[in-house]
Protein backbone atom coordinates (compact mmCIF):
# COMPACT_ATOMS: atom_id res chain seq x y z
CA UNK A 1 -9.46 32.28 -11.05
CA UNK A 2 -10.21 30.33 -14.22
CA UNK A 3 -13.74 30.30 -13.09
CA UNK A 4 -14.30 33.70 -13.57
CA UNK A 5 -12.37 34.47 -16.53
CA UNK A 6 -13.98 31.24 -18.08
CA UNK A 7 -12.96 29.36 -21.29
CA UNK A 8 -9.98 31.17 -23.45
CA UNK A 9 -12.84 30.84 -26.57
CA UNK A 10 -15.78 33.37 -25.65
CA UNK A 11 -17.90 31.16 -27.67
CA UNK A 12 -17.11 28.15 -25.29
CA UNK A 13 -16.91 30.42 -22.22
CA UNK A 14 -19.66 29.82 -19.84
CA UNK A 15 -22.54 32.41 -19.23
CA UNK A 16 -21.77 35.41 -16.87
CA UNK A 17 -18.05 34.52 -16.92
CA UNK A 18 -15.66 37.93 -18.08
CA UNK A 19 -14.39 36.37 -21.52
CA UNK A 20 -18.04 35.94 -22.36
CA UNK A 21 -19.68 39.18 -21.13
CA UNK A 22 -16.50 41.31 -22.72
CA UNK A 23 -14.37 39.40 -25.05
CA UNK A 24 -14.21 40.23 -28.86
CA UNK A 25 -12.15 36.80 -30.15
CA UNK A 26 -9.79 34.61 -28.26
CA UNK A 27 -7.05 37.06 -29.32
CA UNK A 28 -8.80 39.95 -27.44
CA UNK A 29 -10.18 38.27 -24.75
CA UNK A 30 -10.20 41.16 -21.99
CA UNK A 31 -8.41 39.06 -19.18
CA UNK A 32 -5.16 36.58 -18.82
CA UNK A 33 -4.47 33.78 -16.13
CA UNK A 34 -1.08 32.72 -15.96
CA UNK A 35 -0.54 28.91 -15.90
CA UNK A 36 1.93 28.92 -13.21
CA UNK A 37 3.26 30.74 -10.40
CA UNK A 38 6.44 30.72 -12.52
CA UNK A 39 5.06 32.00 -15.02
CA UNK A 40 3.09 34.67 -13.18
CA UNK A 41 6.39 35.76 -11.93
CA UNK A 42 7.75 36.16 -15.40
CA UNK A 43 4.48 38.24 -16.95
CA UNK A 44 4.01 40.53 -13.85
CA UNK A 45 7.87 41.73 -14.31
CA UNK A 46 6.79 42.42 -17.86
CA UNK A 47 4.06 44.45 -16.90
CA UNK A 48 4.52 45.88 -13.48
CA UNK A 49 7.82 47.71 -11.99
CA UNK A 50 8.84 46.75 -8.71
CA UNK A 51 7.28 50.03 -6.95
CA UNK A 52 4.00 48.85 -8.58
CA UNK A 53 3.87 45.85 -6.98
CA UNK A 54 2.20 45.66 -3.20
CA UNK A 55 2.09 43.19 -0.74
């Protein structure tokens, strides 16, 4: 959740959260949320075959 991956902007991601433990720049920020279930559906197709997916 957004939580974890914290603020898009490492710099104005909170402490302990993955962007700012790992990210370089907002650009290569080591994690993506999607902002929809729509749009989750869309990005997983573009990243994942069908056999890849479980569940």
């Amino acid at each position: 959740n957004r939580e974890v991956m914290g603020a898009t902007n490492p710099a104005n991601a909170a402490e302990g959260t993955i962007r700012k433990v790992h990210a370089l720049s907002i650009g290569e920020n080591s994690v993506h949320g999607s902002d929809a279930p729509e749009t989750a559906a869309q990005e997983i197709k573009y990243w994942f075959s069908d056999t890849e997916i479980v569940g």
